[in-house]
PDB file of N, CA and C in Angstrom:
ATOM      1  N   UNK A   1       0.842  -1.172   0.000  1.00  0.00           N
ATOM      2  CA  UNK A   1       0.000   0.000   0.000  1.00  0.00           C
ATOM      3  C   UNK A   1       0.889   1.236   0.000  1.00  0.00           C
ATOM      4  N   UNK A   2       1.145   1.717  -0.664  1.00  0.00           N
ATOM      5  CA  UNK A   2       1.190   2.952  -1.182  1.00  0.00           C
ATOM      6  C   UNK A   2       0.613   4.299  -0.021  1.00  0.00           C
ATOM      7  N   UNK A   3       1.456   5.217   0.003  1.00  0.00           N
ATOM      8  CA  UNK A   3       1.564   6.022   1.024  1.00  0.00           C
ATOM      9  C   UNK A   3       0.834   7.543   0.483  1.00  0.00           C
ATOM     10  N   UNK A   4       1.338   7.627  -0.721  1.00  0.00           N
ATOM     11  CA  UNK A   4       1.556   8.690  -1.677  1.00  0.00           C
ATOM     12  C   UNK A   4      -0.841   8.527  -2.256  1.00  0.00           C
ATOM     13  N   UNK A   5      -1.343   9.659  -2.177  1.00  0.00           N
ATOM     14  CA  UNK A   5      -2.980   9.939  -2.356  1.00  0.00           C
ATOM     15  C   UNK A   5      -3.031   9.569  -4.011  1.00  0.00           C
ATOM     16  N   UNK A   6      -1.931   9.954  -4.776  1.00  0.00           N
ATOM     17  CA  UNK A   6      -2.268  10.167  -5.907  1.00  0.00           C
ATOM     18  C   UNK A   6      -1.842   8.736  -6.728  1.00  0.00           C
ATOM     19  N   UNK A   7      -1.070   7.614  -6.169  1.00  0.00           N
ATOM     20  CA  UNK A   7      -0.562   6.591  -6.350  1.00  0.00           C
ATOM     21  C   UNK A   7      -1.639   5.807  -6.332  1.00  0.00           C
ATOM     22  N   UNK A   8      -2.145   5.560  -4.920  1.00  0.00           N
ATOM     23  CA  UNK A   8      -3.731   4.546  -4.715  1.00  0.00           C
ATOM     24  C   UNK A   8      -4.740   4.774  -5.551  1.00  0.00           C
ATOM     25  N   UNK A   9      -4.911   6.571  -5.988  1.00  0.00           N
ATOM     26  CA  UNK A   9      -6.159   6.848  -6.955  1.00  0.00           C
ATOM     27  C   UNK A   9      -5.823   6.034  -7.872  1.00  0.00           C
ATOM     28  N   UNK A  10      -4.546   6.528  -9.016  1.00  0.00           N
ATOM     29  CA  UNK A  10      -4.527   5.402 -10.047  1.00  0.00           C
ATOM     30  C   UNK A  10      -4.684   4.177 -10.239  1.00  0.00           C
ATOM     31  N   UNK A  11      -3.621   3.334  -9.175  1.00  0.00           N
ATOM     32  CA  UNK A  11      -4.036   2.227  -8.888  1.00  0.00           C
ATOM     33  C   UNK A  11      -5.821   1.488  -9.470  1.00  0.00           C
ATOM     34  N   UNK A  12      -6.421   2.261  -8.337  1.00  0.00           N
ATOM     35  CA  UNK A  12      -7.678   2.491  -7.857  1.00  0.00           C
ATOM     36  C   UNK A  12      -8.779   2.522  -9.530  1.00  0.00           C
ATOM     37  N   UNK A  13      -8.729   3.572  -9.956  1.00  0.00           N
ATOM     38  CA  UNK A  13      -9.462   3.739 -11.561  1.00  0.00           C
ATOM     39  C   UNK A  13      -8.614   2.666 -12.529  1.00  0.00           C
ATOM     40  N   UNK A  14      -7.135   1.951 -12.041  1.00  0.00           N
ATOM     41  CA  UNK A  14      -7.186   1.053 -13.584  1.00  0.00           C
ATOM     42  C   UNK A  14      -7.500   0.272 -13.188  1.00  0.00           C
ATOM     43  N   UNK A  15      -7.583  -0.660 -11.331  1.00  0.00           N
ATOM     44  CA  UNK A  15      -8.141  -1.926 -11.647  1.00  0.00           C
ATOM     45  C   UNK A  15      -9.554  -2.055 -11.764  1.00  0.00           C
ATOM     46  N   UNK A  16     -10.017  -0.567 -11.777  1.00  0.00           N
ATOM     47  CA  UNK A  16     -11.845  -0.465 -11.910  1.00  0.00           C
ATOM     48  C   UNK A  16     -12.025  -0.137 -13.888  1.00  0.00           C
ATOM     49  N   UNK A  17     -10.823   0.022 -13.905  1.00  0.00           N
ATOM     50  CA  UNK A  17     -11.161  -0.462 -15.438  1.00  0.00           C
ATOM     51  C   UNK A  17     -10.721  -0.867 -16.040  1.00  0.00           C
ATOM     52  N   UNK A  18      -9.833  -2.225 -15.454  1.00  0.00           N
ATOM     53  CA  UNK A  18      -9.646  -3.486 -15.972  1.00  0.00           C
ATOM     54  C   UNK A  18     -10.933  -4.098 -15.489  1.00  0.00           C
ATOM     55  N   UNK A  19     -11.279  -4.206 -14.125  1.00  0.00           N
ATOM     56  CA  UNK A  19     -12.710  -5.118 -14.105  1.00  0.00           C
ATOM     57  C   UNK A  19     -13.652  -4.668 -14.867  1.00  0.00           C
ATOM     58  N   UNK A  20     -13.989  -3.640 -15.280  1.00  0.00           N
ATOM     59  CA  UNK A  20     -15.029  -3.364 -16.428  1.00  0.00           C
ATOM     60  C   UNK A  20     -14.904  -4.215 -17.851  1.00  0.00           C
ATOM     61  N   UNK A  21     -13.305  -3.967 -18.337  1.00  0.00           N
ATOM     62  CA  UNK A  21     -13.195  -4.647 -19.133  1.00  0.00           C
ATOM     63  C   UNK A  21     -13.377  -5.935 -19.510  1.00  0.00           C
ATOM     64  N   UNK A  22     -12.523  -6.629 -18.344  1.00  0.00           N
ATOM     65  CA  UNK A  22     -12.879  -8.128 -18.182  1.00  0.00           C
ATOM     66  C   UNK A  22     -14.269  -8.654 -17.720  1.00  0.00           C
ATOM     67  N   UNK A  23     -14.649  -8.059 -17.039  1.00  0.00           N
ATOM     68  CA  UNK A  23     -15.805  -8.783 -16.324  1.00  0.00           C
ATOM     69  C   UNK A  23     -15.654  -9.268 -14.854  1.00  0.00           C
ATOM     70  N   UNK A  24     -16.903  -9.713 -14.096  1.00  0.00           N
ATOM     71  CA  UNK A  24     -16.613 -10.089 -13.199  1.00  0.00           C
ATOM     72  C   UNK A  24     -16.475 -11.596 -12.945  1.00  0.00           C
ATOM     73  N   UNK A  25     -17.432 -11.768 -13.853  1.00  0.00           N
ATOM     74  CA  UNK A  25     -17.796 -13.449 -14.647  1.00  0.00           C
ATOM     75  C   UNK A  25     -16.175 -13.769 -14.439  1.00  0.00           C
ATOM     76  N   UNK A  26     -15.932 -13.289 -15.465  1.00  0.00           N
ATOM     77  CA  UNK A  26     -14.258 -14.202 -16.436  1.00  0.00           C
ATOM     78  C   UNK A  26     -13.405 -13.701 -15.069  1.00  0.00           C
ATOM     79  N   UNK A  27     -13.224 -12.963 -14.149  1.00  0.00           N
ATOM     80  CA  UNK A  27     -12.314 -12.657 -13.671  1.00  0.00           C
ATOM     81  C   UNK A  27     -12.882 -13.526 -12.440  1.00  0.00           C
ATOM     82  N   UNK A  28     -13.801 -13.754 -11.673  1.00  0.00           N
ATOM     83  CA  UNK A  28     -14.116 -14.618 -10.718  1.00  0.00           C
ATOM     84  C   UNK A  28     -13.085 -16.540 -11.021  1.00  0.00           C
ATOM     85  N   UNK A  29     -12.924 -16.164 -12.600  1.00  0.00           N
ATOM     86  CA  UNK A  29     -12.306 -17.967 -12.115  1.00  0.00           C
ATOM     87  C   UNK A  29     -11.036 -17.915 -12.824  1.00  0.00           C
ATOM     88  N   UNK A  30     -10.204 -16.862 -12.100  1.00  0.00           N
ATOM     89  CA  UNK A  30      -9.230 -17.030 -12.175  1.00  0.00           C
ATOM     90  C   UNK A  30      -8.417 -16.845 -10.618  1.00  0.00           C
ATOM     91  N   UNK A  31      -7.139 -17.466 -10.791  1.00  0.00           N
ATOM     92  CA  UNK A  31      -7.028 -17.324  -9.760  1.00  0.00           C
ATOM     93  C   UNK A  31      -6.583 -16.084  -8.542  1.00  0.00           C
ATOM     94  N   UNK A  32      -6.325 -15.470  -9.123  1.00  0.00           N
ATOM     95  CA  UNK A  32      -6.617 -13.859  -8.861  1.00  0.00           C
ATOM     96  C   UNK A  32      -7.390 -13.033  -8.165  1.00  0.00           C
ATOM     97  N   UNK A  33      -8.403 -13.473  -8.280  1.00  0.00           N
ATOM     98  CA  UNK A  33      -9.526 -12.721  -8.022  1.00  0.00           C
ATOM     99  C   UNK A  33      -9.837 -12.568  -6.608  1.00  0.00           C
ATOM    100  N   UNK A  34      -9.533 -13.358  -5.430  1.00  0.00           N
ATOM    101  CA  UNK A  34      -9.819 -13.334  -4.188  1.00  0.00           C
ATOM    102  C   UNK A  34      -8.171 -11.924  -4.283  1.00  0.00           C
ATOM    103  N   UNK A  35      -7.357 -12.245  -4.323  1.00  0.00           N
ATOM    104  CA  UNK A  35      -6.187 -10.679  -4.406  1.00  0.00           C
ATOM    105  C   UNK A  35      -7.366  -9.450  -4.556  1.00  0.00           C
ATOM    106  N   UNK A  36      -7.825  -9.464  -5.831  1.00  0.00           N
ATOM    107  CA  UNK A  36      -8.879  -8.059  -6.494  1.00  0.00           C
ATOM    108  C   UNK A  36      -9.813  -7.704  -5.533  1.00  0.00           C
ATOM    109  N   UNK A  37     -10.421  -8.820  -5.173  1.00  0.00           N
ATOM    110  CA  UNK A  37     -11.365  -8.685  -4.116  1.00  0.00           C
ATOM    111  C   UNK A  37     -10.778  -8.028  -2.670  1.00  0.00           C
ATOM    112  N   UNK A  38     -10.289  -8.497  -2.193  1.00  0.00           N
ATOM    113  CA  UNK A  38      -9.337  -7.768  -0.907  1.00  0.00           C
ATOM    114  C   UNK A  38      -8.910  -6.448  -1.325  1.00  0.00           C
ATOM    115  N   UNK A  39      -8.348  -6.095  -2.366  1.00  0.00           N
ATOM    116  CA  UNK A  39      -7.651  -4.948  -2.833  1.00  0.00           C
ATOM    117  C   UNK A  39      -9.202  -3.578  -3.415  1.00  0.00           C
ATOM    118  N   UNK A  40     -10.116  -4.254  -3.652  1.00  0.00           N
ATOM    119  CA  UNK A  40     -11.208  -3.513  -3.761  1.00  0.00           C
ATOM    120  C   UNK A  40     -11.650  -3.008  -2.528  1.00  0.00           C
ATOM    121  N   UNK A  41     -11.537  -4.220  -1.428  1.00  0.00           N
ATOM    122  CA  UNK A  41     -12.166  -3.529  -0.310  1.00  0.00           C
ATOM    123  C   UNK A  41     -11.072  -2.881   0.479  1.00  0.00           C
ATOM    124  N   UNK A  42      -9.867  -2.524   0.405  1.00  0.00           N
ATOM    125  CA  UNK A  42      -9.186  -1.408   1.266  1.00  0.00           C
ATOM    126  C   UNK A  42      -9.424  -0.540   0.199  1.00  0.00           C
ATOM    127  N   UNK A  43      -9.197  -0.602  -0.713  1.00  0.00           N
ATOM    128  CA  UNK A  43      -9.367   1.218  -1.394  1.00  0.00           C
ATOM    129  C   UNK A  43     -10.932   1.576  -1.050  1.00  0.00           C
ATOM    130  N   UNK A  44     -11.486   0.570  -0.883  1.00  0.00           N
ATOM    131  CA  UNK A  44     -13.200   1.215  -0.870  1.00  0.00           C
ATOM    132  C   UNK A  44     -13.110   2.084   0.910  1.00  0.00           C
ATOM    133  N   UNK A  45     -12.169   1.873   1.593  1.00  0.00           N
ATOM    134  CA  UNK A  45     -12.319   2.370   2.566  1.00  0.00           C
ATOM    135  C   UNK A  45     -11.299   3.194   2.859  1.00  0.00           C
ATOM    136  N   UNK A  46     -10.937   4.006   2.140  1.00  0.00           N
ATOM    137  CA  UNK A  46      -9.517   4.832   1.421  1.00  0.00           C
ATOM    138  C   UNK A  46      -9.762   5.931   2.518  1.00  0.00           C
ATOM    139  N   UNK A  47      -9.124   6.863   2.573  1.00  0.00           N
ATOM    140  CA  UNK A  47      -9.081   8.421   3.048  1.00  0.00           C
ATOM    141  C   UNK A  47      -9.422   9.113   2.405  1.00  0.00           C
ATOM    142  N   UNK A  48      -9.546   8.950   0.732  1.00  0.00           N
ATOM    143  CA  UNK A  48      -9.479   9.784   0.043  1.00  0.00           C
ATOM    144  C   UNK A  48     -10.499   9.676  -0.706  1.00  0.00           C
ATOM    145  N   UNK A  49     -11.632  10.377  -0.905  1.00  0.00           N
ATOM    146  CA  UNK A  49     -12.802  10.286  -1.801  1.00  0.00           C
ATOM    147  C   UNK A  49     -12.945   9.877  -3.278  1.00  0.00           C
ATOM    148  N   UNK A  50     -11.780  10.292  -3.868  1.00  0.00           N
ATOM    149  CA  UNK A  50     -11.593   9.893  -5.455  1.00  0.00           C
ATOM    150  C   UNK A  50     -11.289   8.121  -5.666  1.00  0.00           C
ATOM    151  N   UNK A  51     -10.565   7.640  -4.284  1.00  0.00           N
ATOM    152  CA  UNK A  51      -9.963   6.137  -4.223  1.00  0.00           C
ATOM    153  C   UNK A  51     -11.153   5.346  -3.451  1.00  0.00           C
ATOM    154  N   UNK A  52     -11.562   6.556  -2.449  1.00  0.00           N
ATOM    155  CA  UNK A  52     -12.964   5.524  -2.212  1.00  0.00           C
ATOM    156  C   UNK A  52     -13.868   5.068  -2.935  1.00  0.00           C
ATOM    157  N   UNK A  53     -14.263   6.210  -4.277  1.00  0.00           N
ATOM    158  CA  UNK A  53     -15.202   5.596  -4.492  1.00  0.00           C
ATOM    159  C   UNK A  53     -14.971   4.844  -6.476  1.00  0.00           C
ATOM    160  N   UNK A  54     -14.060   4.973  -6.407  1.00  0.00           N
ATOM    161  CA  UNK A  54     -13.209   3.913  -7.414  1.00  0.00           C
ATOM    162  C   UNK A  54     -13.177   2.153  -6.585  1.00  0.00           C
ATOM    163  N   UNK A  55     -12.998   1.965  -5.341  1.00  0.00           N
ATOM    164  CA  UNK A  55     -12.736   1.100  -4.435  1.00  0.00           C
ATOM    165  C   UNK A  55     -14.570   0.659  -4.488  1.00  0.00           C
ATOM    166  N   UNK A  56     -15.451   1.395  -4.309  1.00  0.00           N
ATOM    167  CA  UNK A  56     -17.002   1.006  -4.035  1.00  0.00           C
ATOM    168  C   UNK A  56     -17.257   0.739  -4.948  1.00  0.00           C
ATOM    169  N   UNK A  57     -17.115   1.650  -6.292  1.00  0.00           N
ATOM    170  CA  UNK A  57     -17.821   0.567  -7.835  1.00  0.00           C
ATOM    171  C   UNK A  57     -16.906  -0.498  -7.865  1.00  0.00           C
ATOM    172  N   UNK A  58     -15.962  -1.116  -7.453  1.00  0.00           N
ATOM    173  CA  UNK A  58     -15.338  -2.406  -7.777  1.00  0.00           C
ATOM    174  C   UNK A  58     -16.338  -3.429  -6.938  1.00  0.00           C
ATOM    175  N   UNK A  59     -16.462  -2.969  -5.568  1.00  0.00           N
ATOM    176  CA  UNK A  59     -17.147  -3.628  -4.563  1.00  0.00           C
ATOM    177  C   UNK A  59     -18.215  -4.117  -4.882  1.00  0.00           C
ATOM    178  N   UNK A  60     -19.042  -2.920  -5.712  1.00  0.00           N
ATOM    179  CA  UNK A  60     -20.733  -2.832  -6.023  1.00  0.00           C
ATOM    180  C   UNK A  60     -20.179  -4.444  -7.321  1.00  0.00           C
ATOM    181  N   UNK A  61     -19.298  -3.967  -8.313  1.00  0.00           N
ATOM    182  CA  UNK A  61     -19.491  -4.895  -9.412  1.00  0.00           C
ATOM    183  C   UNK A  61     -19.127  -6.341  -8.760  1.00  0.00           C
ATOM    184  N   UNK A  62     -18.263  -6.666  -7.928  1.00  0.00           N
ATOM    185  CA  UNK A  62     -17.978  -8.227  -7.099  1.00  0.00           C
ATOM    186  C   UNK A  62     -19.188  -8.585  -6.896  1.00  0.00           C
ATOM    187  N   UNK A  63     -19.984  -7.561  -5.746  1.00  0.00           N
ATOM    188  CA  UNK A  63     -20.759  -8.296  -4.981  1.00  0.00           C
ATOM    189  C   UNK A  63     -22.588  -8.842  -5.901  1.00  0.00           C
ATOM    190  N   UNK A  64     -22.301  -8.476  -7.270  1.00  0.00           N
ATOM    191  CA  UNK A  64     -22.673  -9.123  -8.226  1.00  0.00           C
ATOM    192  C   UNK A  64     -22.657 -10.954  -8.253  1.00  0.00           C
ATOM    193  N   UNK A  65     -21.728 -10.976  -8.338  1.00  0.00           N
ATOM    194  CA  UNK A  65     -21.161 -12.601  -8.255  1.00  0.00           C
ATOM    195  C   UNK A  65     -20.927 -13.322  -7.187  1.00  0.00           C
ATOM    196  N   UNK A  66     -21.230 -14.753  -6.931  1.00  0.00           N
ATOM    197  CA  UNK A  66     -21.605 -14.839  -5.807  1.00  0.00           C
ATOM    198  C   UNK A  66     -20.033 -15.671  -5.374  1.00  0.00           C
ATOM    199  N   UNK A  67     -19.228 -16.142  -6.280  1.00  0.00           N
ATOM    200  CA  UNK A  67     -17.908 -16.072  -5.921  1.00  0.00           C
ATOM    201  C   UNK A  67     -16.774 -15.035  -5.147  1.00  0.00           C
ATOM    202  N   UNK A  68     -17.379 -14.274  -6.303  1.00  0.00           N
ATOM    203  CA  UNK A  68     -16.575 -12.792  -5.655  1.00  0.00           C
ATOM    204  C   UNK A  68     -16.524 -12.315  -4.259  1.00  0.00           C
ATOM    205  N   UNK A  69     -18.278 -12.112  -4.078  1.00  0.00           N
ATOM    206  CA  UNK A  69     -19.135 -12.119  -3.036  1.00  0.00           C
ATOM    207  C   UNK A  69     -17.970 -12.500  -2.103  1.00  0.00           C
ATOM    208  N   UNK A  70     -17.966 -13.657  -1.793  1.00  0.00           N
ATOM    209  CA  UNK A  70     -17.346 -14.638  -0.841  1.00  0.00           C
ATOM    210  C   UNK A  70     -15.963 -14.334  -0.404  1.00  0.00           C
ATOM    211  N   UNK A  71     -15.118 -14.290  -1.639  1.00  0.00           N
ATOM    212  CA  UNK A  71     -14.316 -13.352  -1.094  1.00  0.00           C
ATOM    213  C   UNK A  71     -14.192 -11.746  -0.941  1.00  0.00           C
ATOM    214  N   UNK A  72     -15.138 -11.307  -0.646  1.00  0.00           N
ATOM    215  CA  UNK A  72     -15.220 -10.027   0.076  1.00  0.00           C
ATOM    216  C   UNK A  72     -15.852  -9.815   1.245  1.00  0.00           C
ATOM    217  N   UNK A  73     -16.361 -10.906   1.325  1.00  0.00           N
ATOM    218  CA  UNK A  73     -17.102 -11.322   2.895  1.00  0.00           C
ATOM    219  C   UNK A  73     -15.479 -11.498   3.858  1.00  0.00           C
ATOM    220  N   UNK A  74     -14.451 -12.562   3.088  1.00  0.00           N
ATOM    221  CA  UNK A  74     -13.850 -13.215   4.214  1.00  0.00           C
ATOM    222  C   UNK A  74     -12.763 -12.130   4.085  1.00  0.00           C
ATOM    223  N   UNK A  75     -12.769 -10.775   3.109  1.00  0.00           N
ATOM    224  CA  UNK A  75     -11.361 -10.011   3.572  1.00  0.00           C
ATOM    225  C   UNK A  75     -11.830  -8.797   4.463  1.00  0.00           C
ATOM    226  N   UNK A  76     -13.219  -8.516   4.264  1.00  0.00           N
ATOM    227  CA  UNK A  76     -14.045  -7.041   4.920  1.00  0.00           C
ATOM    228  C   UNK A  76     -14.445  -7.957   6.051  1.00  0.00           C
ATOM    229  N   UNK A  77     -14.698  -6.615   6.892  1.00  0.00           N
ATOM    230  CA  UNK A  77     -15.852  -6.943   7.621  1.00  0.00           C
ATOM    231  C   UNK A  77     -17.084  -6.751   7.507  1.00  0.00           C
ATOM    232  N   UNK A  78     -18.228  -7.378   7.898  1.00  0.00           N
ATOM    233  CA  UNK A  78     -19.270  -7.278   7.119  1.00  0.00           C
ATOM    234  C   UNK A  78     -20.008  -6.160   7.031  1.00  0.00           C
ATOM    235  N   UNK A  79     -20.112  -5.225   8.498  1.00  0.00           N
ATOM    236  CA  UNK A  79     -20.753  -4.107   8.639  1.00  0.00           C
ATOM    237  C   UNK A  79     -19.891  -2.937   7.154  1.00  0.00           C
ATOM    238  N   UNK A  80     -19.081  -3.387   6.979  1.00  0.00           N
ATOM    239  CA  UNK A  80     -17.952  -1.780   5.834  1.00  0.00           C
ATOM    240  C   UNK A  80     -18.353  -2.464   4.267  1.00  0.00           C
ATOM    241  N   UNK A  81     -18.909  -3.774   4.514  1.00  0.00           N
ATOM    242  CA  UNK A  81     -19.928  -4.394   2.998  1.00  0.00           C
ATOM    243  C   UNK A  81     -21.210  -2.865   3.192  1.00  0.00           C
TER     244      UNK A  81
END
C-alpha cells in the first residue's frame, strides 16, 4: 500500500477499469480474483474520496457474483460491505 494519495487513486481507476473490461464473470475464475477482491475492499475504505469511491464501484461490481461475493465477505468486515 502505497503512502503517496495520488498513487492509490490510479491504482484504484485502472483496476476499476480493468474489471469493467474483463468482467466479473471471467475474472471470478481465475485465480486472482480473491487478491482483487481484498484490494477492492481497502481502497473502498480509502481516506481519500476519489480512491474511495473507485474502491465502491469495484465492490458494487464483485458483490454481483456470488464467488466474488465470498471473497469479500472473508477479507471485509461485514458491517464496511
Amino acid at each position: 500500500r502505497s503512502r503517496h494519495v495520488q498513487v492509490r487513486q490510479c491504482a484504484a481507476e485502472l483496476l476499476l477499469s480493468l474489471l469493467e473490461r474483463i468482467g466479473v464473470t471471467e475474472l471470478a475464475g481465475t485465480a486472482r480474483a480473491e487478491r482483487l477482491a481484498h484490494a477492492a475492499g481497502i481502497l473502498a475504505q480509502d481516506c481519500h474520496k476519489d480512491t474511495r469511491h473507485y474502491g465502491q464501484e469495484m465492490v458494487r461490481m464483485l458483490m454481483c457474483h456470488q464467488k466474488c461475493k465470498m471473497f469479500l465477505e472473508r477479507s471485509i468486515l461485514p458491517h464496511d460491505l
